[in-house]
PDB file of N, CA and C in Angstrom:
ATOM      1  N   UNK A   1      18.710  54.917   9.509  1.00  0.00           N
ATOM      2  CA  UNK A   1      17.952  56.131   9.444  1.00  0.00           C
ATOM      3  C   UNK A   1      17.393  56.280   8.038  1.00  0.00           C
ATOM      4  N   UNK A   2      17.877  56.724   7.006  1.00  0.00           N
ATOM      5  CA  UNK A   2      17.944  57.087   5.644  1.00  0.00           C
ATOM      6  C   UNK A   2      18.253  56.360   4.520  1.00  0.00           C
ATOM      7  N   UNK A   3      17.858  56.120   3.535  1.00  0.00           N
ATOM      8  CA  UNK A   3      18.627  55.819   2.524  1.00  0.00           C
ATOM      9  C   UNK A   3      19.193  56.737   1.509  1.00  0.00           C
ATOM     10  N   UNK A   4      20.605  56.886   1.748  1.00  0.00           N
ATOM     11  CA  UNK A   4      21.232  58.061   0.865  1.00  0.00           C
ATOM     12  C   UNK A   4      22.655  57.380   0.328  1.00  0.00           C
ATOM     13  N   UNK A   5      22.786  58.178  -1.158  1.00  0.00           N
ATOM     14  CA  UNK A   5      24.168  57.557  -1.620  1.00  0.00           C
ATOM     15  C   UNK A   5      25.132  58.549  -1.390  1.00  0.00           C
ATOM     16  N   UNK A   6      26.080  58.718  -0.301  1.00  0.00           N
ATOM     17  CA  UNK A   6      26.940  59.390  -0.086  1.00  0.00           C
ATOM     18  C   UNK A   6      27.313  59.898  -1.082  1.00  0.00           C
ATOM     19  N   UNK A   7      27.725  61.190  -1.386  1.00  0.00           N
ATOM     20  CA  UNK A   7      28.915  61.872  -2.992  1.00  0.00           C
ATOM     21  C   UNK A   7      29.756  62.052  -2.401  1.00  0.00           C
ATOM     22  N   UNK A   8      30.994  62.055  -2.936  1.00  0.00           N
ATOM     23  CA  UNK A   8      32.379  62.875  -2.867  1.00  0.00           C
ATOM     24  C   UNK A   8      33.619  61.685  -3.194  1.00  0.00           C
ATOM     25  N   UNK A   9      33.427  60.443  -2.146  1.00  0.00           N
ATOM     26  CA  UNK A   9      34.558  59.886  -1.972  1.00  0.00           C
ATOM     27  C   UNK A   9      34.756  58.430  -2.934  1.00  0.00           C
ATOM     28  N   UNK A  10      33.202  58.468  -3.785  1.00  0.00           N
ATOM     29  CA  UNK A  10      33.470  57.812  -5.058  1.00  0.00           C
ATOM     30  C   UNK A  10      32.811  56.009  -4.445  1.00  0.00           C
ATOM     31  N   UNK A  11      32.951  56.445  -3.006  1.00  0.00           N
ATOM     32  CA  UNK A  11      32.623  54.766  -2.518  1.00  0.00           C
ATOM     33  C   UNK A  11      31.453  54.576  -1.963  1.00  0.00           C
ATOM     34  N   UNK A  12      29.793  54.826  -2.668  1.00  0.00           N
ATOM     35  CA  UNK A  12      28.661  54.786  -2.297  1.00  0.00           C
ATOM     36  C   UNK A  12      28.044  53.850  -1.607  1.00  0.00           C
ATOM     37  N   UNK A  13      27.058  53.835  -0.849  1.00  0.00           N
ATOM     38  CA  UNK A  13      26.730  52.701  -0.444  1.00  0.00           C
ATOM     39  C   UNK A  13      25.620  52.505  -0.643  1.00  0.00           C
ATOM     40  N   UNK A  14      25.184  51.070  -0.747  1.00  0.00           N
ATOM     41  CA  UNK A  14      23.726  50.488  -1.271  1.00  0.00           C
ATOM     42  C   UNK A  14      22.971  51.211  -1.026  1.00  0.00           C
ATOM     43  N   UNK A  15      21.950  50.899  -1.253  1.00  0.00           N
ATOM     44  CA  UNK A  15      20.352  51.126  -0.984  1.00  0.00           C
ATOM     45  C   UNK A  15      20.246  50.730  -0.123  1.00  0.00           C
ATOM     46  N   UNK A  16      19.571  51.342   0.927  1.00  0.00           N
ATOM     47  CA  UNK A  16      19.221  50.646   2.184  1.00  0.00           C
ATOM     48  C   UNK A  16      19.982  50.357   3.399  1.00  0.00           C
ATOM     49  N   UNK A  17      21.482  50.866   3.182  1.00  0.00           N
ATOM     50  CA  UNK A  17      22.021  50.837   4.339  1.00  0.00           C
ATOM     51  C   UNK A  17      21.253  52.380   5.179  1.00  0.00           C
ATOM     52  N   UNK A  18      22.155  51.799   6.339  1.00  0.00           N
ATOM     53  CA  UNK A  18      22.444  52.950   6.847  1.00  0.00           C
ATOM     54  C   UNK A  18      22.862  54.879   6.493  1.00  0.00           C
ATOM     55  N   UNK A  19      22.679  55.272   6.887  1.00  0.00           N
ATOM     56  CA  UNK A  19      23.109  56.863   6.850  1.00  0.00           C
ATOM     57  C   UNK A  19      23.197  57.782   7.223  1.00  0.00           C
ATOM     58  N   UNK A  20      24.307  58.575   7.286  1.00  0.00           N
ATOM     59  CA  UNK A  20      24.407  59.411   8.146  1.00  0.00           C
ATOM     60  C   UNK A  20      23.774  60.773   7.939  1.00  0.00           C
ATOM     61  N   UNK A  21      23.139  61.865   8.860  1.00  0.00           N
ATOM     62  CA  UNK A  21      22.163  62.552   8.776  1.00  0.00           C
ATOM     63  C   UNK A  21      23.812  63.365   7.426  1.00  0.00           C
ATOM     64  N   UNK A  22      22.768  64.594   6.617  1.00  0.00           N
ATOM     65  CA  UNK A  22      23.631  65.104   4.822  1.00  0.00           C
ATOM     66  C   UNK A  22      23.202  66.582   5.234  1.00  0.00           C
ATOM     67  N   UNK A  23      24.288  67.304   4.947  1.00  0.00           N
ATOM     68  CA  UNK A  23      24.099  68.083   4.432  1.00  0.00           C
ATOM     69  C   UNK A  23      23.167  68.974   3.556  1.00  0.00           C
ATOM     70  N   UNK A  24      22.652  69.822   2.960  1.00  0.00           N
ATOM     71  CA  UNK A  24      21.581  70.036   2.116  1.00  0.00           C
ATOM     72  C   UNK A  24      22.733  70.065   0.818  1.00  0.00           C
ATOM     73  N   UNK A  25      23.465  70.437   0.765  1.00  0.00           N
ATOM     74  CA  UNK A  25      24.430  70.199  -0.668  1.00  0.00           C
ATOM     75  C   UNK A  25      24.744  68.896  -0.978  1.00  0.00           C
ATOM     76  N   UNK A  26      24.687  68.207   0.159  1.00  0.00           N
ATOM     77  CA  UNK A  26      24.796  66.677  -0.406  1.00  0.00           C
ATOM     78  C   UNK A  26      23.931  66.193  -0.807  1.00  0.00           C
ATOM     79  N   UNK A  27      22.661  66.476  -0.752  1.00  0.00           N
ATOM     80  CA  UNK A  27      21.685  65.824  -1.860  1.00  0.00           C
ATOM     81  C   UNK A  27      22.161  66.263  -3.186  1.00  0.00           C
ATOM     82  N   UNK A  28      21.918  64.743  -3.689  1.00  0.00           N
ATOM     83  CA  UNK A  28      22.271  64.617  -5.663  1.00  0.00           C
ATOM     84  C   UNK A  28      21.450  65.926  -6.054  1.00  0.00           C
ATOM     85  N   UNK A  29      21.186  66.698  -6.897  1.00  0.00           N
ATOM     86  CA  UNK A  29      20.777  67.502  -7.242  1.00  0.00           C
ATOM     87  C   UNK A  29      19.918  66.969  -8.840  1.00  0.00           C
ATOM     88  N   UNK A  30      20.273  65.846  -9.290  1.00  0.00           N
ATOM     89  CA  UNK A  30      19.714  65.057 -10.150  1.00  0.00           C
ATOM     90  C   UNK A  30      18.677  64.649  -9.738  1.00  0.00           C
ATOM     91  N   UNK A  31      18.321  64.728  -8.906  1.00  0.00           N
ATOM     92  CA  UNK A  31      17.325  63.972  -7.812  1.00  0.00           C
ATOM     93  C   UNK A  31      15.810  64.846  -8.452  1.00  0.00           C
ATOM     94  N   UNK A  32      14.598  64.400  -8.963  1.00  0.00           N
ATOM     95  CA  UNK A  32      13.355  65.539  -9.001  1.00  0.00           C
ATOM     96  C   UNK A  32      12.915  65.736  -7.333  1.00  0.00           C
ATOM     97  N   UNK A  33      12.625  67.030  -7.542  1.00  0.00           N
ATOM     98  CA  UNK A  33      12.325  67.186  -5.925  1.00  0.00           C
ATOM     99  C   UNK A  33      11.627  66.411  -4.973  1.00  0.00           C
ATOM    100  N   UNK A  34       9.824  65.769  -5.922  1.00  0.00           N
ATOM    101  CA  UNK A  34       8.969  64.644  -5.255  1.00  0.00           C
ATOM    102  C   UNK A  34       9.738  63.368  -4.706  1.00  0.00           C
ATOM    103  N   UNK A  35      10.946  63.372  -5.202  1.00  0.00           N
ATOM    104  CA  UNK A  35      11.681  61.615  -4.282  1.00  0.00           C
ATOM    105  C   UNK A  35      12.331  62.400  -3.174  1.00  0.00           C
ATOM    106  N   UNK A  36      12.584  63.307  -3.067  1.00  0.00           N
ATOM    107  CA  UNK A  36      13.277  63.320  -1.657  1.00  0.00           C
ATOM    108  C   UNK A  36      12.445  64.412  -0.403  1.00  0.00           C
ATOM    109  N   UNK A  37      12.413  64.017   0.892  1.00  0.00           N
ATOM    110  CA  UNK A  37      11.644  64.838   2.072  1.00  0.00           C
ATOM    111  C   UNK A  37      12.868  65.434   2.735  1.00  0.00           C
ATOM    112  N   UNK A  38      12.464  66.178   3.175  1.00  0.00           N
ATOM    113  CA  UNK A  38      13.284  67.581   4.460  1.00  0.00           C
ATOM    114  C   UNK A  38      12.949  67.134   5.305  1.00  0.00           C
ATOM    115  N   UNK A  39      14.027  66.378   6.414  1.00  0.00           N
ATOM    116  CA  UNK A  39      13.888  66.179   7.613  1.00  0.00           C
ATOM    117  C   UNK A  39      13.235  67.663   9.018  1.00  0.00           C
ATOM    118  N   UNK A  40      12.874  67.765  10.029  1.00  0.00           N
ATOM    119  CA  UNK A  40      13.061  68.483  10.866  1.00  0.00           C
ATOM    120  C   UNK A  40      14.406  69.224  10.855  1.00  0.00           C
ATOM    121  N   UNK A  41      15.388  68.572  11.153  1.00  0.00           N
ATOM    122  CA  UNK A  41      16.776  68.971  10.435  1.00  0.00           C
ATOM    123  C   UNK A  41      17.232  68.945   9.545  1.00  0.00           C
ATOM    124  N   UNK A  42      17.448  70.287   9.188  1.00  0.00           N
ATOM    125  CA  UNK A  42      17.178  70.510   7.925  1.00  0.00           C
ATOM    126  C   UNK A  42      18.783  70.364   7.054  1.00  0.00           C
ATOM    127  N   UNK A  43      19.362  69.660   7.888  1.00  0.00           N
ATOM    128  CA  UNK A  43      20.738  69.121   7.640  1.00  0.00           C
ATOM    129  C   UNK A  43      20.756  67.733   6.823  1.00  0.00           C
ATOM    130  N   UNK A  44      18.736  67.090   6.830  1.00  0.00           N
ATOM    131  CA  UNK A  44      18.591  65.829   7.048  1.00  0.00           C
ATOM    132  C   UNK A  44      17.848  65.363   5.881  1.00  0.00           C
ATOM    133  N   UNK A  45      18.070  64.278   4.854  1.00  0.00           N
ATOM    134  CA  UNK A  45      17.003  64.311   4.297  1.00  0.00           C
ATOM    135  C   UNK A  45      16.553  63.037   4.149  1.00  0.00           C
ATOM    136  N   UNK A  46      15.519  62.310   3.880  1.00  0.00           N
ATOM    137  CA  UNK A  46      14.768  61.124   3.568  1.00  0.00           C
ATOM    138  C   UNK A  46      14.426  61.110   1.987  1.00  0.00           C
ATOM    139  N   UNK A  47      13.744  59.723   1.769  1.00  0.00           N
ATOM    140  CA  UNK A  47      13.339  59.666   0.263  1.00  0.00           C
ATOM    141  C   UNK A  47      11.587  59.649   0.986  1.00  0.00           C
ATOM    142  N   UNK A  48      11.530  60.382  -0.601  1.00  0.00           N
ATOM    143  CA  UNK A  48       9.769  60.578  -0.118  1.00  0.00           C
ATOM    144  C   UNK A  48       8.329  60.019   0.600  1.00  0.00           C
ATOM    145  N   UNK A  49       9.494  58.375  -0.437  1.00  0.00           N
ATOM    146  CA  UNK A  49       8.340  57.277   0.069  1.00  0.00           C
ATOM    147  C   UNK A  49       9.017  56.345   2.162  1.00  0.00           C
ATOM    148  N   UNK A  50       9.382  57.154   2.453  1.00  0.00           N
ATOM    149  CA  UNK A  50       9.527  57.260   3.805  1.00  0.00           C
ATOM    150  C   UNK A  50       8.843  57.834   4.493  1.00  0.00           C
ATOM    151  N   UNK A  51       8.309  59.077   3.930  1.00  0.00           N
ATOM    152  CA  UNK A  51       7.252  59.708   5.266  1.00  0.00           C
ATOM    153  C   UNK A  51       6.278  58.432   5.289  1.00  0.00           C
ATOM    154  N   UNK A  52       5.510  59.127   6.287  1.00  0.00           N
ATOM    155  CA  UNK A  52       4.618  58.413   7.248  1.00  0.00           C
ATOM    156  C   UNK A  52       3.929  57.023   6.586  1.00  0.00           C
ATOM    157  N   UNK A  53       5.573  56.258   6.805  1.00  0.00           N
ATOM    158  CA  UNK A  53       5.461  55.130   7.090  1.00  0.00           C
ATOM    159  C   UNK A  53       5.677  54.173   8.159  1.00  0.00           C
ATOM    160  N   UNK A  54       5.557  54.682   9.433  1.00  0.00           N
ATOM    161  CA  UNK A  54       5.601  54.169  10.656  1.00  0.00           C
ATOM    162  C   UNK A  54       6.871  54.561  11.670  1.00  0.00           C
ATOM    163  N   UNK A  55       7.596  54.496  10.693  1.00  0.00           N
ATOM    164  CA  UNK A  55       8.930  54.243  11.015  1.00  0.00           C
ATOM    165  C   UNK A  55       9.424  55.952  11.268  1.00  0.00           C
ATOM    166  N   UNK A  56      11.009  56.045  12.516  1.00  0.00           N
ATOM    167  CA  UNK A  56      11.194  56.808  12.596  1.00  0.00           C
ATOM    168  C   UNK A  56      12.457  57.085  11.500  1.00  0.00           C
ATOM    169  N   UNK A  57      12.697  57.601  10.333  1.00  0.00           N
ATOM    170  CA  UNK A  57      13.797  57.559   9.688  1.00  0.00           C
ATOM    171  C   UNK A  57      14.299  58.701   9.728  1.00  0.00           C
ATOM    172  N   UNK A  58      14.228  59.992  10.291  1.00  0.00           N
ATOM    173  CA  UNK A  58      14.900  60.697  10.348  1.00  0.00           C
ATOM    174  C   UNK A  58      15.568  61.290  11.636  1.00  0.00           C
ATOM    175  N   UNK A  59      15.168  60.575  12.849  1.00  0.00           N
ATOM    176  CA  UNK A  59      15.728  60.427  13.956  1.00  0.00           C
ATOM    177  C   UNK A  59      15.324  61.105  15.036  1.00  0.00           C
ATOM    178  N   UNK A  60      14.375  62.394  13.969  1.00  0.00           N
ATOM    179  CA  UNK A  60      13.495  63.005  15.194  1.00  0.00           C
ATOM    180  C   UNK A  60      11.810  62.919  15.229  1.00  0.00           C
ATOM    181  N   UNK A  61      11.519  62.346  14.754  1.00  0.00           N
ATOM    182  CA  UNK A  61      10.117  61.547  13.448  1.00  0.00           C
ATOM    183  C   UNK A  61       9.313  62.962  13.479  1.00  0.00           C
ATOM    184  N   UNK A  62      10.309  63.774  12.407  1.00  0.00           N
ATOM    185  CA  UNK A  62       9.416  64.683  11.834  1.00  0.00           C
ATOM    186  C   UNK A  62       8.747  64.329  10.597  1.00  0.00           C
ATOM    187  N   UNK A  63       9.635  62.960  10.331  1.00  0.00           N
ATOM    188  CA  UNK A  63       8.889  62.548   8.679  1.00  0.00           C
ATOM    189  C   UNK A  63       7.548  61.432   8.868  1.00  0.00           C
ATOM    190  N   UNK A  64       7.262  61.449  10.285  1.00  0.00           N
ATOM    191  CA  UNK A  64       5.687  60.754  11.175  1.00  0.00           C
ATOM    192  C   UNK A  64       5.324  62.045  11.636  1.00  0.00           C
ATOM    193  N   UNK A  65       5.472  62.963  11.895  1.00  0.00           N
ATOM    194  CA  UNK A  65       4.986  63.998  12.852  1.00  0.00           C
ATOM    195  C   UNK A  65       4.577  65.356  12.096  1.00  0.00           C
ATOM    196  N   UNK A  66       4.088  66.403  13.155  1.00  0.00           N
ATOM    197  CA  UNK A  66       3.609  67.533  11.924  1.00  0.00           C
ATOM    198  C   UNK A  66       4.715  68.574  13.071  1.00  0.00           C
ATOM    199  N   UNK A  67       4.539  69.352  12.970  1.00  0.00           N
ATOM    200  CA  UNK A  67       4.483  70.359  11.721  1.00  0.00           C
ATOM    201  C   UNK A  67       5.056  70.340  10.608  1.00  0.00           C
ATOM    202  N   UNK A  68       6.348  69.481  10.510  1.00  0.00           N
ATOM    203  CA  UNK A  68       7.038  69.297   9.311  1.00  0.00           C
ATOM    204  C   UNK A  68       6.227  68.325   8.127  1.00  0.00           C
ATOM    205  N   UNK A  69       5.616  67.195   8.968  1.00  0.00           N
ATOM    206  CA  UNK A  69       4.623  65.900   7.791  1.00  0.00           C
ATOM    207  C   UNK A  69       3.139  66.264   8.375  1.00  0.00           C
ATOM    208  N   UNK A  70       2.451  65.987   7.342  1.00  0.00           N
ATOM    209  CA  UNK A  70       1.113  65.654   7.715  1.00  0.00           C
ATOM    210  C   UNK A  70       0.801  64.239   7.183  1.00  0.00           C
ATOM    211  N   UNK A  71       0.514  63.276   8.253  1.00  0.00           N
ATOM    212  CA  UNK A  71       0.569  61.798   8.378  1.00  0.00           C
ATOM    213  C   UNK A  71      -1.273  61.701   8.692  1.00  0.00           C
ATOM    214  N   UNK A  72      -1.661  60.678   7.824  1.00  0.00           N
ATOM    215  CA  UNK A  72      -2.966  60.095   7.872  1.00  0.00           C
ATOM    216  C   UNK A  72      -3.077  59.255   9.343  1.00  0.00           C
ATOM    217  N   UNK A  73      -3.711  58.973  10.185  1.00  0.00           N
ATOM    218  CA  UNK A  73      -3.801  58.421  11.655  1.00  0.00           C
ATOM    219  C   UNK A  73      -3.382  56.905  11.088  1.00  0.00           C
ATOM    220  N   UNK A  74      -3.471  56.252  12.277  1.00  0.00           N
ATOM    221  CA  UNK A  74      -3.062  55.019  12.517  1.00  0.00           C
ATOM    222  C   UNK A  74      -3.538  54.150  11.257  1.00  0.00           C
ATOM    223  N   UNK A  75      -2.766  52.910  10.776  1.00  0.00           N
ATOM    224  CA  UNK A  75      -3.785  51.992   9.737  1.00  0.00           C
ATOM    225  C   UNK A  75      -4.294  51.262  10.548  1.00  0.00           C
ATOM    226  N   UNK A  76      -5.138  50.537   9.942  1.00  0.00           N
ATOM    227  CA  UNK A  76      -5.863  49.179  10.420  1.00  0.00           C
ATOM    228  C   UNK A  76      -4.549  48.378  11.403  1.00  0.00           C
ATOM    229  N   UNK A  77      -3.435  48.073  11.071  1.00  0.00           N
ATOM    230  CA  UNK A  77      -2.332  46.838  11.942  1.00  0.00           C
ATOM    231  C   UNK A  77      -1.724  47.829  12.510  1.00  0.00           C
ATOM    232  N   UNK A  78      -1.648  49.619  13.383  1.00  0.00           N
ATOM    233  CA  UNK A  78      -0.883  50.125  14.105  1.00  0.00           C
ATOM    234  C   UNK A  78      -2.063  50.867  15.387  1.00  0.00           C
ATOM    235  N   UNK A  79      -1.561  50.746  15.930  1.00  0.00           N
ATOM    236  CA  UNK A  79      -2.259  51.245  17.878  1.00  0.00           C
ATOM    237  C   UNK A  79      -1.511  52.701  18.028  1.00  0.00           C
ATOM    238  N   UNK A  80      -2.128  53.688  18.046  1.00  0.00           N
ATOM    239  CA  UNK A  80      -1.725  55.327  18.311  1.00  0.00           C
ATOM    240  C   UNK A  80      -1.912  55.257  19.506  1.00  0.00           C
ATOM    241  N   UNK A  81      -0.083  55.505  20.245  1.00  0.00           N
ATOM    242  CA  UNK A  81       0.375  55.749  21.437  1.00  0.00           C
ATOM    243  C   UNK A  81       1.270  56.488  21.545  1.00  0.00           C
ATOM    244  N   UNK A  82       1.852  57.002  22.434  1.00  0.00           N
ATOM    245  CA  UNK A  82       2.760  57.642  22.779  1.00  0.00           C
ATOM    246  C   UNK A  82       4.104  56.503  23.137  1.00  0.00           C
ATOM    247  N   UNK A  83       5.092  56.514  21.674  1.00  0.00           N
ATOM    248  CA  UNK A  83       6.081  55.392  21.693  1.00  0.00           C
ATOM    249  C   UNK A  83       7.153  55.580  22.602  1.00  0.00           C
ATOM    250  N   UNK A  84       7.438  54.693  23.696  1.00  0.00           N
ATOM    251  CA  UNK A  84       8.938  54.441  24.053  1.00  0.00           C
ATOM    252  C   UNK A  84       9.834  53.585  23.196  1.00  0.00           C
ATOM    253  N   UNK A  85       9.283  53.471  22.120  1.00  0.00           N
ATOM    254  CA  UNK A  85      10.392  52.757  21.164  1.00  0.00           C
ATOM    255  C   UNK A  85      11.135  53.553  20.287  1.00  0.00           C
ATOM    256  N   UNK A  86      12.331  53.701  19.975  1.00  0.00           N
ATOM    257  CA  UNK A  86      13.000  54.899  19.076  1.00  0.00           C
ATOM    258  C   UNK A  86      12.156  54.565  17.539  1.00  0.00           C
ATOM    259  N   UNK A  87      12.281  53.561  17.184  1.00  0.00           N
ATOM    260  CA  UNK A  87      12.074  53.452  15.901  1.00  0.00           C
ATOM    261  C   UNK A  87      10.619  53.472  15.529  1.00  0.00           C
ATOM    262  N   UNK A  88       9.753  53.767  16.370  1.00  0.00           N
ATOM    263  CA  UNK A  88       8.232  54.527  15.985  1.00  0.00           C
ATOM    264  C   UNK A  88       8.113  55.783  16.553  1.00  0.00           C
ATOM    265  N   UNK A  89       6.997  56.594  16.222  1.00  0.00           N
ATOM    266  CA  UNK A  89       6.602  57.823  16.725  1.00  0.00           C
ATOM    267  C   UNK A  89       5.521  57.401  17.738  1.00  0.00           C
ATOM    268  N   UNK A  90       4.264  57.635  16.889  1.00  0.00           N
ATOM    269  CA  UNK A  90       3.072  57.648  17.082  1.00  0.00           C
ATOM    270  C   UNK A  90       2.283  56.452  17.438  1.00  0.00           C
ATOM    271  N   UNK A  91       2.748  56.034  16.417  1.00  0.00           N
ATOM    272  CA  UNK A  91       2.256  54.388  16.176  1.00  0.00           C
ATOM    273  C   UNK A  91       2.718  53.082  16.466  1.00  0.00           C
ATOM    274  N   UNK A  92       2.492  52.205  16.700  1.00  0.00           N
ATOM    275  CA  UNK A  92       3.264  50.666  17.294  1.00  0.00           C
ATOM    276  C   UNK A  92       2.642  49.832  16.711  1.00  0.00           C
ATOM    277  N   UNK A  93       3.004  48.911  16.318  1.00  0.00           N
ATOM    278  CA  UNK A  93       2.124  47.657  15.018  1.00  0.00           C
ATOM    279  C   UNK A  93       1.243  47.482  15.917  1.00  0.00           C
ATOM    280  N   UNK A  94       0.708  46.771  15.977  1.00  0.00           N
ATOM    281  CA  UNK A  94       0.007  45.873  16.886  1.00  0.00           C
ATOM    282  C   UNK A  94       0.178  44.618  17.309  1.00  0.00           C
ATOM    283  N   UNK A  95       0.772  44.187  16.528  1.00  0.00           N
ATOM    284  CA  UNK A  95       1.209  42.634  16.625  1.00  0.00           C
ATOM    285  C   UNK A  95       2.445  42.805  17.963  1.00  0.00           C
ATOM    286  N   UNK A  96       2.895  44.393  18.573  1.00  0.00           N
ATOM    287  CA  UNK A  96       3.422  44.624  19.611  1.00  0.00           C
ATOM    288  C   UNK A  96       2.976  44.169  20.372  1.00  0.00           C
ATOM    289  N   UNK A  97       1.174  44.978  20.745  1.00  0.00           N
ATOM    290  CA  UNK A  97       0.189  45.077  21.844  1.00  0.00           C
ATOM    291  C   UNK A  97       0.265  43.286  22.384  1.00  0.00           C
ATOM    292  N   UNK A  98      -0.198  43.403  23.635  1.00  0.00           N
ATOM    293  CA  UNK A  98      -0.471  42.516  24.842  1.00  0.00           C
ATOM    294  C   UNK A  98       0.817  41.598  24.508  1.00  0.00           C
ATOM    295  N   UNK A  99       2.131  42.286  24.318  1.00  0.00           N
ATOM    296  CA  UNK A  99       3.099  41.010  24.407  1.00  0.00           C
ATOM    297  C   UNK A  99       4.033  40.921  25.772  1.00  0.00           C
ATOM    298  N   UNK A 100       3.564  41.367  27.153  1.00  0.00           N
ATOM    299  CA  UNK A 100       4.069  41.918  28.000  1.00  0.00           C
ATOM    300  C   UNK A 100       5.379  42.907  28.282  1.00  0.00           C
ATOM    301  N   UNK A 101       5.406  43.641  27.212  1.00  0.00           N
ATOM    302  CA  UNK A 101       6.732  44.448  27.022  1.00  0.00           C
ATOM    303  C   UNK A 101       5.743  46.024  26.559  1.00  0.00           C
ATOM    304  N   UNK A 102       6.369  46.884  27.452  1.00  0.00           N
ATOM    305  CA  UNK A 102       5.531  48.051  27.180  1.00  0.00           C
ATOM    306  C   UNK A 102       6.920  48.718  25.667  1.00  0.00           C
ATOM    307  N   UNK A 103       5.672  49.375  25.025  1.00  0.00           N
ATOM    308  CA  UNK A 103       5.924  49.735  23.922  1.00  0.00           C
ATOM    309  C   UNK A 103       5.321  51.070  24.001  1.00  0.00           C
ATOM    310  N   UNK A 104       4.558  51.733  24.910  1.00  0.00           N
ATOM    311  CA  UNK A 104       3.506  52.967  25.164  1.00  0.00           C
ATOM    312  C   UNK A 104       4.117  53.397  25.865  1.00  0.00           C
ATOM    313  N   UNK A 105       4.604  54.624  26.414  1.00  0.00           N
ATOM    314  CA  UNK A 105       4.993  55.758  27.637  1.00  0.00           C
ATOM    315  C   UNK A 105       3.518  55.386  28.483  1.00  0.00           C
ATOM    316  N   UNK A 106       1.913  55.138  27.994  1.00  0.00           N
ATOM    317  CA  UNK A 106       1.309  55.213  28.658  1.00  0.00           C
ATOM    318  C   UNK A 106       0.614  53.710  28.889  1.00  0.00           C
ATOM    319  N   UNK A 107       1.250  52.499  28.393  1.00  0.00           N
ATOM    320  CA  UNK A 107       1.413  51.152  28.682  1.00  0.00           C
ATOM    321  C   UNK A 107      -0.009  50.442  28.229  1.00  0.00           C
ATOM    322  N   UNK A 108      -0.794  51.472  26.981  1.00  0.00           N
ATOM    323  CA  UNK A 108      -1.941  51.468  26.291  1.00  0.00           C
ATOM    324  C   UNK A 108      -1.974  50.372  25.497  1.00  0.00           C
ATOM    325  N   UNK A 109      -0.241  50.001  25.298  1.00  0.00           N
ATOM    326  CA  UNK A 109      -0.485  48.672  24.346  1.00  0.00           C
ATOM    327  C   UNK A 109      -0.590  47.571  25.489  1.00  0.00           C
ATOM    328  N   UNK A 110      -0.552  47.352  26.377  1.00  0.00           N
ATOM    329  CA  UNK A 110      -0.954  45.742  27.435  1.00  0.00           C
ATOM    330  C   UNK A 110      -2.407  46.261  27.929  1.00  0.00           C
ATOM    331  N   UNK A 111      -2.964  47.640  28.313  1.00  0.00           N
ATOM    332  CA  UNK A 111      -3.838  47.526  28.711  1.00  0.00           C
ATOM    333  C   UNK A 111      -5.179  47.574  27.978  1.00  0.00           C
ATOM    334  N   UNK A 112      -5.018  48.858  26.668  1.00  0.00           N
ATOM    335  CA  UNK A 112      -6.367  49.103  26.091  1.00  0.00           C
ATOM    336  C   UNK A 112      -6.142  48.780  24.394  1.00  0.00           C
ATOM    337  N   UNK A 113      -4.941  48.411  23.865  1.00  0.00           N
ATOM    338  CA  UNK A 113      -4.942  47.907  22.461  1.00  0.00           C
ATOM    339  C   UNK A 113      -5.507  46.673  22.412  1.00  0.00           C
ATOM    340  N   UNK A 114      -6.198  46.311  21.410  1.00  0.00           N
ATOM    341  CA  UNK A 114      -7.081  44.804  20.951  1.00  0.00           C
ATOM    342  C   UNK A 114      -6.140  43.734  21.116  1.00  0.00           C
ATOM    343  N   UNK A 115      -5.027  44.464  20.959  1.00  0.00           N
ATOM    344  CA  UNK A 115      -4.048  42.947  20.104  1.00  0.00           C
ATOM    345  C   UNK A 115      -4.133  42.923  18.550  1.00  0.00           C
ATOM    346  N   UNK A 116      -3.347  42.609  17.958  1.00  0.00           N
ATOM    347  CA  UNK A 116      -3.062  41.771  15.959  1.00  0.00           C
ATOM    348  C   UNK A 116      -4.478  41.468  15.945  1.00  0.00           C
TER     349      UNK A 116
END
C-alpha cells in the first residue's frame, strides 16, 4: 500500500515495504507537510510523490481519484477504464490491452484500447 516508517516499537521498516493503513498521530511530525498525502481515510496516509501515479496505494484510490486528488487524465502508456484490477483505479498500462485477460469492468482493454 504505503511507504511508512512505523514509530513506537523502535523496529522500522525499509522503504518500500509494505504498510499498514497509520493513524494520523503516527505520522513523523518531522515530516514538511508537501511529502506526505491524506488518504480518503483519513486514518491513512501516502508520500506525496504517490498520488496520481497509477497505482492504487491507499487502498481506496483516493490518491488516483477526486474528490480527495485531482489527477491529470490518462498518459500517453495508460487506457482510461473502469479497473477490475485492485492495484489501478482509472487507468491500466496498456501494455495490459489486447492480452486476452480483461483488465476493464467494461472489457475496453480487448475491445477498443490500441494496444502498447
Amino acid at each position: 500500500m504505503n511507504k511508512i516508517f512505523p514509530q513506537g516499537d523502535g523496529n522500522a521498516a525499509a522503504a518500500g515495504s509494505k504498510a499498514l493503513p497509520r493513524r494520523q498521530g503516527d505520522m513523523p511530525q518531522s515530516f514538511p507537510g508537501f511529502l506526505v498525502a491524506h488518504c480518503g481515510d483519513p486514518t491513512s496516509w501516502i508520500y506525496s510523490d504517490q498520488k496520481c501515479d497509477g497505482i492504487n496505494n491507499c487502498g481506496d484510490c483516493s490518491d488516483e481519484l477526486s474528490p480527495v486528488t485531482v489527477c491529470p487524465p490518462c498518459g500517453p502508456g495508460w487506457w482510461r477504464c473502469p479497473s477490475t484490477v485492485f492495484k489501478y483505479c482509472s487507468c491500466i498500462p496498456r501494455s495490459l490491452c489486447r492480452d486476452h485477460v480483461q483488465h476493464c469492468s467494461d472489457w475496453s482493454d480487448e475491445y477498443s484500447c490500441p494496444g502498447p
